[in-house]
C-alpha atoms as a PDB file:
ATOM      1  CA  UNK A   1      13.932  13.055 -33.325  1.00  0.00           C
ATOM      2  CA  UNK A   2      16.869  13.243 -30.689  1.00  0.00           C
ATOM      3  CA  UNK A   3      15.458  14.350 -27.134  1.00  0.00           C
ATOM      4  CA  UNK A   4      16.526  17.674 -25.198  1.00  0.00           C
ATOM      5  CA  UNK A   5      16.015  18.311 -21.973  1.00  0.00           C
ATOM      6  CA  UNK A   6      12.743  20.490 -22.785  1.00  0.00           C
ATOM      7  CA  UNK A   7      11.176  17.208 -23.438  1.00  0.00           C
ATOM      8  CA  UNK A   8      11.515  14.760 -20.685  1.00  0.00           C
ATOM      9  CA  UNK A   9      10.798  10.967 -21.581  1.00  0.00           C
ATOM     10  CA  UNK A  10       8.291   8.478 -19.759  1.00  0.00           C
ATOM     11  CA  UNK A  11      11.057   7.745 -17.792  1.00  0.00           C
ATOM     12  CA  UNK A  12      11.725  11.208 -16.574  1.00  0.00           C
ATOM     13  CA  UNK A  13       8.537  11.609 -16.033  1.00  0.00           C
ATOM     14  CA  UNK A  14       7.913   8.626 -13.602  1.00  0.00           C
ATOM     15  CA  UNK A  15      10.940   9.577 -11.795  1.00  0.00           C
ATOM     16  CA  UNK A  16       9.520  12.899 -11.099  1.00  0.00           C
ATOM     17  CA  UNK A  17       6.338  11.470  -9.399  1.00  0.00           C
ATOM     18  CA  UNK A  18       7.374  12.405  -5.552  1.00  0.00           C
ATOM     19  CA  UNK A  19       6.616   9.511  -2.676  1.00  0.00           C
ATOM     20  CA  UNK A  20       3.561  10.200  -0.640  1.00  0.00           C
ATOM     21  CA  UNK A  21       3.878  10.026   2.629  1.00  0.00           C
ATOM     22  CA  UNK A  22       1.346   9.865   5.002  1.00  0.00           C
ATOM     23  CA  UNK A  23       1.683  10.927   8.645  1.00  0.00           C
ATOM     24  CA  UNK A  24       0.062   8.675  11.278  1.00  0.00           C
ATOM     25  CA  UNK A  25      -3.467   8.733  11.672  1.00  0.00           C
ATOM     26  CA  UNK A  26      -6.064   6.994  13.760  1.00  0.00           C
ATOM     27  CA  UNK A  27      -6.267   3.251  12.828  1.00  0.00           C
ATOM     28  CA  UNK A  28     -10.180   3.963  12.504  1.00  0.00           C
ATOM     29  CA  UNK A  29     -12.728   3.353   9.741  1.00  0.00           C
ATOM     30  CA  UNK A  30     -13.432   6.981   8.982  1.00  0.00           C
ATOM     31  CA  UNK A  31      -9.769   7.526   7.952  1.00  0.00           C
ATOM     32  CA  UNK A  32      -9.593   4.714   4.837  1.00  0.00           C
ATOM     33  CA  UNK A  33     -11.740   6.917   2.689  1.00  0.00           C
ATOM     34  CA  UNK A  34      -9.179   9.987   2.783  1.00  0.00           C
ATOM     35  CA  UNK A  35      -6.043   7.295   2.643  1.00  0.00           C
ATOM     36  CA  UNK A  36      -7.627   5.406  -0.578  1.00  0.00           C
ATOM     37  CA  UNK A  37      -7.837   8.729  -2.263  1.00  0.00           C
ATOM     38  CA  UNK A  38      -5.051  10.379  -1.375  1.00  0.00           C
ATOM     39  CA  UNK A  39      -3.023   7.409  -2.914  1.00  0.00           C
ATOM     40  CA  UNK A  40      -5.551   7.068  -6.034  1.00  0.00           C
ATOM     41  CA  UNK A  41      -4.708  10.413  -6.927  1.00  0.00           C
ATOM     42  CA  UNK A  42      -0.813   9.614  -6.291  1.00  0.00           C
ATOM     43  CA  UNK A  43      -0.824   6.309  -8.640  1.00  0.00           C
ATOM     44  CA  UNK A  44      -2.600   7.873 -11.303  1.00  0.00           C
ATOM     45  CA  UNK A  45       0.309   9.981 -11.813  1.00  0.00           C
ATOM     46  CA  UNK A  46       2.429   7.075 -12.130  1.00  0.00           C
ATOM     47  CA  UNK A  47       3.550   5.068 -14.847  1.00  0.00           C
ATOM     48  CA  UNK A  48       1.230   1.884 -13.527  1.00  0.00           C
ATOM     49  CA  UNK A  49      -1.729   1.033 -15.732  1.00  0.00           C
ATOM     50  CA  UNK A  50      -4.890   1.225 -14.338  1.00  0.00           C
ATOM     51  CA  UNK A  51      -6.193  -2.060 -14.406  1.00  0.00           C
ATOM     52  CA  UNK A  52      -2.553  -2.396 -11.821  1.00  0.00           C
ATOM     53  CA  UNK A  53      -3.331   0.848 -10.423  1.00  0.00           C
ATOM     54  CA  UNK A  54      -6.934  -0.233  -9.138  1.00  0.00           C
ATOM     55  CA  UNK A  55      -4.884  -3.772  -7.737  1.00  0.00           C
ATOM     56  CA  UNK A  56      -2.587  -1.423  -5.779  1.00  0.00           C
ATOM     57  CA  UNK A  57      -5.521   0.559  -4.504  1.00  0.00           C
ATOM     58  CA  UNK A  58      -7.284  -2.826  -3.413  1.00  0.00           C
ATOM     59  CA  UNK A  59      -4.179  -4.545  -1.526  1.00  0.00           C
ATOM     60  CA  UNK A  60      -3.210  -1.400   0.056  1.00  0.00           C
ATOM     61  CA  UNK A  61      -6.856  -0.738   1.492  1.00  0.00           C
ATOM     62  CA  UNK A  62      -6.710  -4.557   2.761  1.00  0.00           C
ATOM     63  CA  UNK A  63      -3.700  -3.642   4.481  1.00  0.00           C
ATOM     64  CA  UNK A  64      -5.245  -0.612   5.829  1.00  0.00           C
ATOM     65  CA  UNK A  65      -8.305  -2.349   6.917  1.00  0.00           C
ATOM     66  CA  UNK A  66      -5.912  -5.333   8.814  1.00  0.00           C
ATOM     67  CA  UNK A  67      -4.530  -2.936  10.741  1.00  0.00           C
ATOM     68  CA  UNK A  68      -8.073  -1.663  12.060  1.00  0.00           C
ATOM     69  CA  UNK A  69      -9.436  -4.891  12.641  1.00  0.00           C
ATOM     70  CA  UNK A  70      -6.223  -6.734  14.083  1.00  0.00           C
ATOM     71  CA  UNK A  71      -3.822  -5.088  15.244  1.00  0.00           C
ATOM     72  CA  UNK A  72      -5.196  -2.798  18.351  1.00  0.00           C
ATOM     73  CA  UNK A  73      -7.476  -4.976  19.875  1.00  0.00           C
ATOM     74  CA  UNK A  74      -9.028  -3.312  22.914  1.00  0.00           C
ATOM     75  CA  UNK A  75      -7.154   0.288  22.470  1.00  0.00           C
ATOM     76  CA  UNK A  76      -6.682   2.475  19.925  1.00  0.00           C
ATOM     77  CA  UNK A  77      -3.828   2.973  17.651  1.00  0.00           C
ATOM     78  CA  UNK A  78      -2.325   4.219  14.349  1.00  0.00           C
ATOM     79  CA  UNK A  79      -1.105   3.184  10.701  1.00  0.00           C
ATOM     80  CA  UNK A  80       0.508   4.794   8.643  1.00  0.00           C
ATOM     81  CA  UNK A  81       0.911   4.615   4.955  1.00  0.00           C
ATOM     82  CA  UNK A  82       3.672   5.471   2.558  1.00  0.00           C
ATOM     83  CA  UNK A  83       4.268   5.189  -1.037  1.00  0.00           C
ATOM     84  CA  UNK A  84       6.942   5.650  -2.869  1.00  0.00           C
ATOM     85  CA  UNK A  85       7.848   5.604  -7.177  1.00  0.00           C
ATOM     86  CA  UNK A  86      10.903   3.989  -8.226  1.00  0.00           C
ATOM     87  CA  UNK A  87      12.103   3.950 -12.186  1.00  0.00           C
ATOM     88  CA  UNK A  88      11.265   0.358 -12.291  1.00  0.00           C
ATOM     89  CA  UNK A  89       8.385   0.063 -10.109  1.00  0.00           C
ATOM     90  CA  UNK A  90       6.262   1.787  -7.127  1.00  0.00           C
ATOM     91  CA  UNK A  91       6.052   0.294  -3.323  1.00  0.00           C
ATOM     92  CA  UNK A  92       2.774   1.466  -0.823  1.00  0.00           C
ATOM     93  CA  UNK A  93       3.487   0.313   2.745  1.00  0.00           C
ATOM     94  CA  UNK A  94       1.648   0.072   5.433  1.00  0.00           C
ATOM     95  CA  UNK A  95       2.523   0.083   9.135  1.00  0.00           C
ATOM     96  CA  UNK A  96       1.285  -0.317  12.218  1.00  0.00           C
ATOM     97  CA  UNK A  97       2.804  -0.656  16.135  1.00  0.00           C
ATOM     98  CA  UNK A  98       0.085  -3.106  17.062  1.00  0.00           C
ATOM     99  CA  UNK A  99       0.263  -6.911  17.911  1.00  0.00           C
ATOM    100  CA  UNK A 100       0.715  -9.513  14.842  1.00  0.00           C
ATOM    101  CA  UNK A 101      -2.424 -11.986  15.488  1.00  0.00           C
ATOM    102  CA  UNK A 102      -1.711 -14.783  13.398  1.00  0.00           C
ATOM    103  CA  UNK A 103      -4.466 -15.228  11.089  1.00  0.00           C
ATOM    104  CA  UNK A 104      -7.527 -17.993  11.616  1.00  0.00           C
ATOM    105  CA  UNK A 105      -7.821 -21.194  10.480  1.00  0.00           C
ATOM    106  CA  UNK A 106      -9.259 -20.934   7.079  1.00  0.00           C
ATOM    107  CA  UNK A 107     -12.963 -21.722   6.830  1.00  0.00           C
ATOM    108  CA  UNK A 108     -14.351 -19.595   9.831  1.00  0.00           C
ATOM    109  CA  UNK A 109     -16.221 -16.446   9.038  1.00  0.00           C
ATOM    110  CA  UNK A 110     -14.636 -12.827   9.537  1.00  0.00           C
ATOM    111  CA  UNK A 111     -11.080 -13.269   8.385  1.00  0.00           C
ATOM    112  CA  UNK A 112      -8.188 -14.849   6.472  1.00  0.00           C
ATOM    113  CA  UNK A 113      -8.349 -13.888   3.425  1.00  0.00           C
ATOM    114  CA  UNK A 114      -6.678 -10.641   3.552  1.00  0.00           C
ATOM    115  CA  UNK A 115      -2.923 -11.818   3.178  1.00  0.00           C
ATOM    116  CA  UNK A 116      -3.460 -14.267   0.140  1.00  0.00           C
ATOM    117  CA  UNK A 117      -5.569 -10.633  -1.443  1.00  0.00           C
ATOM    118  CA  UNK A 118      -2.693  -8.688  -1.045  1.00  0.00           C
ATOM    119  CA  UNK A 119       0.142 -11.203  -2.144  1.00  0.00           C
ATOM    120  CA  UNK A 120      -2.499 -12.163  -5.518  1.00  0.00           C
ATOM    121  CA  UNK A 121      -2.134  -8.494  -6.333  1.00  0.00           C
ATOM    122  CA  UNK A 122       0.945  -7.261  -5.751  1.00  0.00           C
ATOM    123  CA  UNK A 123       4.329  -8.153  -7.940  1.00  0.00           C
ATOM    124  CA  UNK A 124       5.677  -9.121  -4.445  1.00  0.00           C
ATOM    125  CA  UNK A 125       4.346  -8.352  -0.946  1.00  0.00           C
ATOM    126  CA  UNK A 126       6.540  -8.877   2.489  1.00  0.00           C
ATOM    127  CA  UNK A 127       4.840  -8.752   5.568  1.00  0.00           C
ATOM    128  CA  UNK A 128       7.349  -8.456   8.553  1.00  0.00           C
ATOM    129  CA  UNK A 129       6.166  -8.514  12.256  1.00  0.00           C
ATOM    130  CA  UNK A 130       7.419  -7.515  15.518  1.00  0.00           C
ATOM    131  CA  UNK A 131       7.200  -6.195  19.065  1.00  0.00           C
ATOM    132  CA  UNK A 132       7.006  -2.864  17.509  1.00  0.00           C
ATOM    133  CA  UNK A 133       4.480  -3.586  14.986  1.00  0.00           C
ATOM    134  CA  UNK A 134       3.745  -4.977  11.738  1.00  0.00           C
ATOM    135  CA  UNK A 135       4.885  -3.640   8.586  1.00  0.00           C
ATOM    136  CA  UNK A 136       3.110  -4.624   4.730  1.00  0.00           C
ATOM    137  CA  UNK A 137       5.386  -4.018   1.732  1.00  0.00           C
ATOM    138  CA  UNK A 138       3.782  -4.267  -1.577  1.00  0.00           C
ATOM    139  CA  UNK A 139       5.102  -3.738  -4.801  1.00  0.00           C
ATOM    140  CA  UNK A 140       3.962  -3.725  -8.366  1.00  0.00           C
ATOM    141  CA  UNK A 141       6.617  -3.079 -11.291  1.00  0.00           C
ATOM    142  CA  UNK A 142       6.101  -0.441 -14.109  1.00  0.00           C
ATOM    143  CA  UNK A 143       6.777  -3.013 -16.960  1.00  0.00           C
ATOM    144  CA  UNK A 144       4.347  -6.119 -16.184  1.00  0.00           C
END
């Protein structure tokens, strides 16, 4: 049966899945709750699984939680978070105007294992740093 444009295909559909955008908020604990939700709700209506929608959920918290732990030492700060659905695939990223710490040497307690997380379960994740900030790209296709 031929398609009209009363009956939108998948692909229509995940096109009309709006970004979310998140203003900047308090790099603090008691914001990740609202964040995580507020973009479970968003890739739910996306084309993504949910075995790869619960991945994209995990990496982006880690990012979140990065920026709490590492990137305002001593003073407070903000991230924000953005997410945005392509045809081919969705991108959440994560950014901060903190300092880049570069991470410790593997084996000591309390860190390190964020970055390999996030790059294990994301498609492809970029993470570019600055004197402005940091900035975590993450992106899972629709067709994996």
């Amino acid at each position: 049966m031929p398609r009209t444009t009363d009956d939108p295909g998948d692909e229509d559909r995940v096109a009309a899945v709006p970004g979310l955008q998140c203003r900047a908020v308090p790099a603090d604990p008691g914001q990740l709750s609202a964040l995580r939700e507020d973009l479970a709700a968003w890739a739910a209506r996306t084309s993504l699984p949910p075995p790869r929608a619960q991945d994209l959920l995990l990496a982006a918290y880690e990012a979140m939680a990065n920026v709490i732990v590492h990137a305002y030492p001593g003073h407070a700060g903000t991230l924000t978070q953005h997410a945005d659905n392509h045809a081919d695939a969705v991108t959440v990223t994560v950014t901060d105007h903190g300092q880049w710490r570069p991470a410790p040497r593997p084996g000591l307690l309390g860190g390190g294992r964020g970055l390999p997380l996030i790059h294990a379960l994301a498609d492809h994740a970029a993470i570019e740093t600055s004197a402005a900030g940091t900035t975590v790209t993450m992106t899972w296709t629709h067709d994996r």
